[in-house]
PDB file of N, CA and C in Angstrom:
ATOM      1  N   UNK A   1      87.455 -17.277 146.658  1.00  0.00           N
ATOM      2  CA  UNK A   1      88.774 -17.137 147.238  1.00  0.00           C
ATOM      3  C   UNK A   1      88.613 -16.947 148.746  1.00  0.00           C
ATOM      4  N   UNK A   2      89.236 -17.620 149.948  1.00  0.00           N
ATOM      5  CA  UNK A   2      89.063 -17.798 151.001  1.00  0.00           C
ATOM      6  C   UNK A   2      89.971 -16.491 151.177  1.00  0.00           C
ATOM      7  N   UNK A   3      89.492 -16.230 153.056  1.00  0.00           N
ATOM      8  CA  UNK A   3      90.588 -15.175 153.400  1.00  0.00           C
ATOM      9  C   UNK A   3      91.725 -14.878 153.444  1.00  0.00           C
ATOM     10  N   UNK A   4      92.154 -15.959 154.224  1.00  0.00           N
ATOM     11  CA  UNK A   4      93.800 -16.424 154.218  1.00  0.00           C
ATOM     12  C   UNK A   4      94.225 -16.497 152.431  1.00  0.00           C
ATOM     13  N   UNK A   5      93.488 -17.032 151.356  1.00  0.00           N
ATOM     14  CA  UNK A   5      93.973 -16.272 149.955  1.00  0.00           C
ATOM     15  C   UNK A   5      94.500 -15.093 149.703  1.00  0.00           C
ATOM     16  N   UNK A   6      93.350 -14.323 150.377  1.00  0.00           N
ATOM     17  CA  UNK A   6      93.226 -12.553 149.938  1.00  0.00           C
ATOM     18  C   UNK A   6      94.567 -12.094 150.149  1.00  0.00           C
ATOM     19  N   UNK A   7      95.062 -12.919 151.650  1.00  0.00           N
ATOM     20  CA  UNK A   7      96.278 -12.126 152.137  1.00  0.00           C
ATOM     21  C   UNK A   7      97.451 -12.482 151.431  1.00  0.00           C
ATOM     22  N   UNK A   8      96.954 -13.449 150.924  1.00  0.00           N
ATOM     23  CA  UNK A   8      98.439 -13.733 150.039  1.00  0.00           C
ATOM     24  C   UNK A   8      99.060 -12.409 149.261  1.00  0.00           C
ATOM     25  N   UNK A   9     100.370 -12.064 149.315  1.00  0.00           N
ATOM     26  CA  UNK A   9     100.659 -10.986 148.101  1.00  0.00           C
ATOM     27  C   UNK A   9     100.859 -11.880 147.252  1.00  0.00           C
ATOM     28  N   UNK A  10     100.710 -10.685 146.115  1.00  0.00           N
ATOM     29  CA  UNK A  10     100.934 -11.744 144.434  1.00  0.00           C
ATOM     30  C   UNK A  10     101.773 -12.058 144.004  1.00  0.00           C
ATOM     31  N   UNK A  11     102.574 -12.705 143.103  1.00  0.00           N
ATOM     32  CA  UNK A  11     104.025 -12.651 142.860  1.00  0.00           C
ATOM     33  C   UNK A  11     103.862 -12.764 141.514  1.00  0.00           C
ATOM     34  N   UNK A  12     104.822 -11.804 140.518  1.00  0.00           N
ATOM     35  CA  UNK A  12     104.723 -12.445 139.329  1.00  0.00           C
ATOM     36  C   UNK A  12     105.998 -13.044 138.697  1.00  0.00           C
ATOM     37  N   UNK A  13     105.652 -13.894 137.966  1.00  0.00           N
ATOM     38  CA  UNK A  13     106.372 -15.377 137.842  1.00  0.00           C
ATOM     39  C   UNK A  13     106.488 -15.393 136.266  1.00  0.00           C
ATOM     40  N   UNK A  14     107.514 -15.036 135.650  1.00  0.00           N
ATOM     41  CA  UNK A  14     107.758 -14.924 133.926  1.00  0.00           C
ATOM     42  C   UNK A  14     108.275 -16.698 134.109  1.00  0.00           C
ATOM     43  N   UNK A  15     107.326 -16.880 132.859  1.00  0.00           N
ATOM     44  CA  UNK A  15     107.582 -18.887 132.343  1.00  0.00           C
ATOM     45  C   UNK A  15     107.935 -18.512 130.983  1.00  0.00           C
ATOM     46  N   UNK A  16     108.887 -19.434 130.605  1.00  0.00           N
ATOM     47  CA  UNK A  16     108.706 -19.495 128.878  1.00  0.00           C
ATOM     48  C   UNK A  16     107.511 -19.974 128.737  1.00  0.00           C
ATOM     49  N   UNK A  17     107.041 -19.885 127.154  1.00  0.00           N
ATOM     50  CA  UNK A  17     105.760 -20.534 127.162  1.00  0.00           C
ATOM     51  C   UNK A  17     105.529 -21.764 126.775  1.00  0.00           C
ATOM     52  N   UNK A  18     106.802 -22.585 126.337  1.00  0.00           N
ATOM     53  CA  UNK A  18     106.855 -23.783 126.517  1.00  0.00           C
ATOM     54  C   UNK A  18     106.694 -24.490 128.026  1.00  0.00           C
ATOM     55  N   UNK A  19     107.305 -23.806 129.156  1.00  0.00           N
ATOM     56  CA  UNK A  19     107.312 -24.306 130.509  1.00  0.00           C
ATOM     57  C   UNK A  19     105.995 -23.914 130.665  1.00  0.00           C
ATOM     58  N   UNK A  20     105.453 -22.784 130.260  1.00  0.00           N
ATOM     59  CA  UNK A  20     104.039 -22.833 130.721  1.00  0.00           C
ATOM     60  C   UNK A  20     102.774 -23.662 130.609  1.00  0.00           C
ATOM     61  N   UNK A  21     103.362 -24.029 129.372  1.00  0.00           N
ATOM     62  CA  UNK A  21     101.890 -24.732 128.614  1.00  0.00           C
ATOM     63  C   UNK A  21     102.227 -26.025 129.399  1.00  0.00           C
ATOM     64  N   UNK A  22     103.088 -26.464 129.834  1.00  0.00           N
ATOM     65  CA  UNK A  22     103.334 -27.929 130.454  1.00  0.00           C
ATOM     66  C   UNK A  22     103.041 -27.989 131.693  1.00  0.00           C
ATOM     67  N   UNK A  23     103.141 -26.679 132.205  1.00  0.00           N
ATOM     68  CA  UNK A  23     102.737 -26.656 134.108  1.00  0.00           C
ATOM     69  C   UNK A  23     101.054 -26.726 134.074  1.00  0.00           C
ATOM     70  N   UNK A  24     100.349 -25.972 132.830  1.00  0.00           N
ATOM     71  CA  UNK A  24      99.483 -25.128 132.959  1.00  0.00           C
ATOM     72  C   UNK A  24      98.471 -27.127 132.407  1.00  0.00           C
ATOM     73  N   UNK A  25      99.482 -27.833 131.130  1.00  0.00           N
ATOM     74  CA  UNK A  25      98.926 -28.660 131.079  1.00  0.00           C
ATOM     75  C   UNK A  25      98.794 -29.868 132.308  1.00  0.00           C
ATOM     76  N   UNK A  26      99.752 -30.038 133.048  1.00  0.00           N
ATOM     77  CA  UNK A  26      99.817 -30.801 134.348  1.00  0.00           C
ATOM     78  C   UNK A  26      98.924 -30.086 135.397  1.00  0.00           C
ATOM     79  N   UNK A  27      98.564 -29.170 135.342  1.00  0.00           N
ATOM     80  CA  UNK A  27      97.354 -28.397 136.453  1.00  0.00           C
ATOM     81  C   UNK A  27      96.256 -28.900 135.758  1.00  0.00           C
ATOM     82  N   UNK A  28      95.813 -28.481 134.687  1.00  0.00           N
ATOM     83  CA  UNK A  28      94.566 -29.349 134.607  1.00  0.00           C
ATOM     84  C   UNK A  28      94.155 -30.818 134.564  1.00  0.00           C
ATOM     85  N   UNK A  29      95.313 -31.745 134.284  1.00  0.00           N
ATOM     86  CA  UNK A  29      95.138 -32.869 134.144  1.00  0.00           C
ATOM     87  C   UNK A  29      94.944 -33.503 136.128  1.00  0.00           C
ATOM     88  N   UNK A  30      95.291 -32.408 136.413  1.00  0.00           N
ATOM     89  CA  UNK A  30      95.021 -32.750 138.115  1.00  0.00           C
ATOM     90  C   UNK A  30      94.128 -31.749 138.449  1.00  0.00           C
ATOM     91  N   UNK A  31      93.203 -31.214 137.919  1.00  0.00           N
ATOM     92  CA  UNK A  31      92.048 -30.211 137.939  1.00  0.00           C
ATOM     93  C   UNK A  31      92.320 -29.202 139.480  1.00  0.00           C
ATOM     94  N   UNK A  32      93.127 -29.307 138.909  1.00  0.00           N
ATOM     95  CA  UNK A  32      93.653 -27.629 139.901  1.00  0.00           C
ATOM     96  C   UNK A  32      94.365 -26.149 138.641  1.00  0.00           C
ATOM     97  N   UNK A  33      94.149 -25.106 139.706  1.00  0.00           N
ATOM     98  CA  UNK A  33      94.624 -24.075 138.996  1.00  0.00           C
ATOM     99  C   UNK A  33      96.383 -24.224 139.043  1.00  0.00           C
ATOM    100  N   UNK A  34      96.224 -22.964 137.477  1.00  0.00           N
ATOM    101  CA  UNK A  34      98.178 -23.046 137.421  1.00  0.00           C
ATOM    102  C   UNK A  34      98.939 -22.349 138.779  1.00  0.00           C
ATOM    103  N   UNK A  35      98.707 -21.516 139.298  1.00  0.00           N
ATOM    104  CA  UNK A  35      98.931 -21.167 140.670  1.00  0.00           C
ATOM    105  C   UNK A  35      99.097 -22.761 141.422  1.00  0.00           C
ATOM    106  N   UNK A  36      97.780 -23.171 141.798  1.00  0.00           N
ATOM    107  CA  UNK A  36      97.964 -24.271 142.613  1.00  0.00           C
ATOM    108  C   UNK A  36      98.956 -25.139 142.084  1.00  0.00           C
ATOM    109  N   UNK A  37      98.672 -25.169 141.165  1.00  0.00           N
ATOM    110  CA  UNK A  37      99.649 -26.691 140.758  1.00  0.00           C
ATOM    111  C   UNK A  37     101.174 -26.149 140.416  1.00  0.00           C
ATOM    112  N   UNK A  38     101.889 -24.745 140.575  1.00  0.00           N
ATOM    113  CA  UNK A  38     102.800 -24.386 140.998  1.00  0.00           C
ATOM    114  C   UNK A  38     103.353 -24.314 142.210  1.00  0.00           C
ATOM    115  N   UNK A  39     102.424 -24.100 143.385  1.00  0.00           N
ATOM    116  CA  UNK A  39     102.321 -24.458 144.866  1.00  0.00           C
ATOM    117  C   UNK A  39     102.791 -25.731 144.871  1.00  0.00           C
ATOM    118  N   UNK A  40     101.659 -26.600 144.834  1.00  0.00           N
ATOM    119  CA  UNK A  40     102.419 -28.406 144.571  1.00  0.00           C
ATOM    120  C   UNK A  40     103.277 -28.893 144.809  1.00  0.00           C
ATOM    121  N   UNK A  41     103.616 -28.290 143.396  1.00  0.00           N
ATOM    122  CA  UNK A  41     104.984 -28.632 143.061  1.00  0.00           C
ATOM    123  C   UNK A  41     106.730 -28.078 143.938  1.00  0.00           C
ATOM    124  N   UNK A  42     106.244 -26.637 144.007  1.00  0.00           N
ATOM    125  CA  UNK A  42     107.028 -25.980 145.256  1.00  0.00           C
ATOM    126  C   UNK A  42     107.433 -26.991 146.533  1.00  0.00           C
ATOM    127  N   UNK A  43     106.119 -26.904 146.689  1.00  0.00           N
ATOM    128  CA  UNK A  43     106.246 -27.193 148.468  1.00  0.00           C
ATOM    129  C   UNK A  43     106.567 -29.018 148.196  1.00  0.00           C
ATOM    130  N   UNK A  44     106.261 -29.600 146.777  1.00  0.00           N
ATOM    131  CA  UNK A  44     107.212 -30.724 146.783  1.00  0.00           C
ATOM    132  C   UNK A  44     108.280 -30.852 146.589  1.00  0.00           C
ATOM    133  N   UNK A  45     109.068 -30.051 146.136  1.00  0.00           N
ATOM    134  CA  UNK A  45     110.425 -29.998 146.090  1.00  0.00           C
ATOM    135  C   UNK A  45     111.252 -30.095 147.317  1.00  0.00           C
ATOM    136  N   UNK A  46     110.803 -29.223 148.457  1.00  0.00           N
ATOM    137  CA  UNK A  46     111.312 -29.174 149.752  1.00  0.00           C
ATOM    138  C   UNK A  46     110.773 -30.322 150.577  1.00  0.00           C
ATOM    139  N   UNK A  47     110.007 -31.682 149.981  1.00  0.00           N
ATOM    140  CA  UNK A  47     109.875 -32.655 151.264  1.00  0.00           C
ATOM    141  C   UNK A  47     111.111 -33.332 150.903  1.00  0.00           C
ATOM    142  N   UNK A  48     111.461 -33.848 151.761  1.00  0.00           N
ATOM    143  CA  UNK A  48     112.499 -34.790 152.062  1.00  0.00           C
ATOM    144  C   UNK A  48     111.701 -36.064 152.757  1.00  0.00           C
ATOM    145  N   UNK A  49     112.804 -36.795 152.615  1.00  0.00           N
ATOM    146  CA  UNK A  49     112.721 -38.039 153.458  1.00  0.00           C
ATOM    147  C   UNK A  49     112.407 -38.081 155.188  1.00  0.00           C
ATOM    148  N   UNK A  50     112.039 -38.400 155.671  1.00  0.00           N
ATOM    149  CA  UNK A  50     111.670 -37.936 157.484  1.00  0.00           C
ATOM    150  C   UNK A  50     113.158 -38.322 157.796  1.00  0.00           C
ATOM    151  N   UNK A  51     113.127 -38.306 159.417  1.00  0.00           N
ATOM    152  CA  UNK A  51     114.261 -38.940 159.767  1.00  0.00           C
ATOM    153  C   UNK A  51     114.068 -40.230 159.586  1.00  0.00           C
ATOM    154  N   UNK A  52     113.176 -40.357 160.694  1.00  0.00           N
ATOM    155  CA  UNK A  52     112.966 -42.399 160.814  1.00  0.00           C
ATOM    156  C   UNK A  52     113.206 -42.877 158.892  1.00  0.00           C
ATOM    157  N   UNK A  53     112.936 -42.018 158.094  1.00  0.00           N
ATOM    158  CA  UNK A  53     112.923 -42.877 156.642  1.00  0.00           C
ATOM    159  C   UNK A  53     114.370 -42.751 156.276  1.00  0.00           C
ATOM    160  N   UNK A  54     115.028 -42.045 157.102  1.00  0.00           N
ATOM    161  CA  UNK A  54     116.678 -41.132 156.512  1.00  0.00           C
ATOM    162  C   UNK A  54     117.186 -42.293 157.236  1.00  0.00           C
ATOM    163  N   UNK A  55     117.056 -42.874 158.374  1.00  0.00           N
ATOM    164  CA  UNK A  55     117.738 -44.023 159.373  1.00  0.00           C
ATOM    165  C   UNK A  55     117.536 -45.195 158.683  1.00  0.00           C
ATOM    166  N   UNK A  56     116.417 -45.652 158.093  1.00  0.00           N
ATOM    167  CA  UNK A  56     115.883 -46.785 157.848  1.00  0.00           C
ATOM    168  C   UNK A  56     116.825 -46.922 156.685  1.00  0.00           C
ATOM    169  N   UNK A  57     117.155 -46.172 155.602  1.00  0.00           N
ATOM    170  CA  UNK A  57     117.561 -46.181 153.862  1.00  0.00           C
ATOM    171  C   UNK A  57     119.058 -46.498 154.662  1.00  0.00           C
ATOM    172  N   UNK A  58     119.671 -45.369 155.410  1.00  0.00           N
ATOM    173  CA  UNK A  58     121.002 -45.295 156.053  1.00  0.00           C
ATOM    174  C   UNK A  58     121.236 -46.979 156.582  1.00  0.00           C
ATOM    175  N   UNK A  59     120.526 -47.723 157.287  1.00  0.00           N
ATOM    176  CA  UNK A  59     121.028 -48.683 157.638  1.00  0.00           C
ATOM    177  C   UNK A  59     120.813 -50.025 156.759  1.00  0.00           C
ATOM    178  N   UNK A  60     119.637 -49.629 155.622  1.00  0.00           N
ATOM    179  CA  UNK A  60     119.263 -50.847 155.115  1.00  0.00           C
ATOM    180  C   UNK A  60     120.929 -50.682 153.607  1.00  0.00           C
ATOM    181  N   UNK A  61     121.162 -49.749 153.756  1.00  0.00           N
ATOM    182  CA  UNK A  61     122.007 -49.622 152.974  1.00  0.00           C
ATOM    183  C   UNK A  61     123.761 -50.107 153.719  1.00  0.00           C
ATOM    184  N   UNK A  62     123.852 -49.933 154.744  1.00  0.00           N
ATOM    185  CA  UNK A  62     125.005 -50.254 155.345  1.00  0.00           C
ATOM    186  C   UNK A  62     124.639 -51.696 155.631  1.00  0.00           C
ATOM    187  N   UNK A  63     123.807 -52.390 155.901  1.00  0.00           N
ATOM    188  CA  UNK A  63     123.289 -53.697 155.548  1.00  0.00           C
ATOM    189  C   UNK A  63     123.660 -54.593 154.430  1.00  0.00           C
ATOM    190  N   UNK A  64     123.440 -53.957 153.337  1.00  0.00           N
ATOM    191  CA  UNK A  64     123.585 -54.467 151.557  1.00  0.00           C
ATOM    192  C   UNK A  64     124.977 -54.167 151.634  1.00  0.00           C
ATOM    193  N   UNK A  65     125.582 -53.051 151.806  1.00  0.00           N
ATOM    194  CA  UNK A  65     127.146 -53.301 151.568  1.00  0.00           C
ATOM    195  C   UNK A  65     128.106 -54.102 152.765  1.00  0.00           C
ATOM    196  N   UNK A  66     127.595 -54.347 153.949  1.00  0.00           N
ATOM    197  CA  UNK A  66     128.395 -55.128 154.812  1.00  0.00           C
ATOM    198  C   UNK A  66     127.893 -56.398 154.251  1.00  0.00           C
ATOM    199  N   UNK A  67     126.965 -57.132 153.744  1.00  0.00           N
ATOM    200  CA  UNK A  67     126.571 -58.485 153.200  1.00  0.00           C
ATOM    201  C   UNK A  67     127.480 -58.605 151.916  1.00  0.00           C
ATOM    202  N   UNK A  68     127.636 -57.679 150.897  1.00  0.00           N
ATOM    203  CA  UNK A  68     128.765 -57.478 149.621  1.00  0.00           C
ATOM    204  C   UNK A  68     129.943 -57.628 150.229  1.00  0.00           C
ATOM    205  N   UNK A  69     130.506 -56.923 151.599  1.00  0.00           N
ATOM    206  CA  UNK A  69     131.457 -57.343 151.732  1.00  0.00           C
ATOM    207  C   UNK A  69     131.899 -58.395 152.087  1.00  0.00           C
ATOM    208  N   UNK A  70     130.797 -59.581 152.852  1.00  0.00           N
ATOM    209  CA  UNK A  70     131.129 -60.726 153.490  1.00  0.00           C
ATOM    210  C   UNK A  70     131.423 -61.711 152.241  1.00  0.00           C
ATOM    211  N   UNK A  71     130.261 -61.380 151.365  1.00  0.00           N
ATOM    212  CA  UNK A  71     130.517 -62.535 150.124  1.00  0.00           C
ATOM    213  C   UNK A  71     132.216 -62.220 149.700  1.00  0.00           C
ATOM    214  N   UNK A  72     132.334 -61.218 149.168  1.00  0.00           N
ATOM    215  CA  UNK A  72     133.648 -60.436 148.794  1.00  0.00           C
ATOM    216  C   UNK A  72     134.795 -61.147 149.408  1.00  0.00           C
ATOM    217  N   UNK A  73     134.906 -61.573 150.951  1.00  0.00           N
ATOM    218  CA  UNK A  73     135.800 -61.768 151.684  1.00  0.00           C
ATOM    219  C   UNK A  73     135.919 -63.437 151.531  1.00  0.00           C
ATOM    220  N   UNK A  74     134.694 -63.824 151.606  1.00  0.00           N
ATOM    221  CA  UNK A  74     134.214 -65.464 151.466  1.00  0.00           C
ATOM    222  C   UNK A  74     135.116 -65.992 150.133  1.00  0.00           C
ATOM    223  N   UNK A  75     134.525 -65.074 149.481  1.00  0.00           N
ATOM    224  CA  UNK A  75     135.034 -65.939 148.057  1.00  0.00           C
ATOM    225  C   UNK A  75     136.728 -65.674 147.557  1.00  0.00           C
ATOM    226  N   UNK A  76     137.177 -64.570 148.352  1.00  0.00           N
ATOM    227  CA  UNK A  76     138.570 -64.656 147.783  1.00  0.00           C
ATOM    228  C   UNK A  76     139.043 -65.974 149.189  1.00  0.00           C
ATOM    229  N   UNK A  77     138.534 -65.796 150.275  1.00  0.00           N
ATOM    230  CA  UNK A  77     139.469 -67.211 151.001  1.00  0.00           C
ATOM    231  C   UNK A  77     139.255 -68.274 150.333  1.00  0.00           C
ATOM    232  N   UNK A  78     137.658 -68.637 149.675  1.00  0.00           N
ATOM    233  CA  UNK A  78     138.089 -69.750 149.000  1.00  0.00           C
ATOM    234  C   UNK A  78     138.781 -69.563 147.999  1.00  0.00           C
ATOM    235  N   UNK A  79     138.920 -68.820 147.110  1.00  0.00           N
ATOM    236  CA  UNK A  79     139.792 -68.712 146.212  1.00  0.00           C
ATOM    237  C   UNK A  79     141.239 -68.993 146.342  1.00  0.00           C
ATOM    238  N   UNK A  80     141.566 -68.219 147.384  1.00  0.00           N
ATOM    239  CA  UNK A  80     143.060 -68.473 148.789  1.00  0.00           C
ATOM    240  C   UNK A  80     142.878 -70.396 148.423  1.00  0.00           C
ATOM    241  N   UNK A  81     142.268 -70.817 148.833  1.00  0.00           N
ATOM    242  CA  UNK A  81     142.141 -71.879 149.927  1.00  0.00           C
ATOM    243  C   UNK A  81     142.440 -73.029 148.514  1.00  0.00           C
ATOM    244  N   UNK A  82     141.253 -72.371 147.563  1.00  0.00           N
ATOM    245  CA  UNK A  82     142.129 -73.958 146.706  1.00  0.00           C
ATOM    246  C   UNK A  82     143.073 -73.406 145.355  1.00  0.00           C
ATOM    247  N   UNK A  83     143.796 -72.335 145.937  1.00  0.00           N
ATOM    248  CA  UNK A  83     144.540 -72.083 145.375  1.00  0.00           C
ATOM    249  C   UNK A  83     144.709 -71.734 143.721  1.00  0.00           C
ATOM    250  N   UNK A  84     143.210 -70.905 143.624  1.00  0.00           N
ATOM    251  CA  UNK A  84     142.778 -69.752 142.589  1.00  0.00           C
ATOM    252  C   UNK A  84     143.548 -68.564 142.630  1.00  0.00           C
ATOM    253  N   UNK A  85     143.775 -68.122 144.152  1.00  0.00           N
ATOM    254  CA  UNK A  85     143.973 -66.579 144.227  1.00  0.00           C
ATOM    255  C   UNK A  85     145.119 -66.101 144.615  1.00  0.00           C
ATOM    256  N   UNK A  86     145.979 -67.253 143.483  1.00  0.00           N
ATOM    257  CA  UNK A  86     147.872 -67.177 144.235  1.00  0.00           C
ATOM    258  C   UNK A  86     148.073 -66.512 142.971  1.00  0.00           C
TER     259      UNK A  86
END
């Protein structure tokens, strides 16, 4: 156990023992301890997307729906036009 470990205080953490045996089985199948592989999982919960990845989704998505809307608009004028959409 490194130093910066030692200082950790402990926390104790009541699991059912169904949730346990599943954390405890996903820690070893990634050969880390149940601690660690509760860490993991923690500190994965709180990543998010970056910005630059929050901009990129944000515009590739206002992209896909301004292209839905052009078809959208296209096809009722033709529809208008040969006189489908009276």
């Amino acid at each position: 156990m490194s130093e910066s470990e030692k200082r950790i205080a402990p926390f104790g953490l009541r699991l059912p023992p169904a949730l346990k045996a599943r954390v405890q089985k996903s820690a070893d199948d990634a050969n880390r301890s149940l601690n660690a592989e509760i860490i993991a999982r923690l500190e994965s919960s709180f990543e998010g997307p970056s910005r630059e990845e929050y901009d990129a989704m944000k515009k590739w998505t206002q992209d896909i729906l301004k292209t839905a809307l052009d078809v959208a608009v296209e096809q009722i004028i033709a529809e208008k036009d040969t006189g489908r959409g009276e």
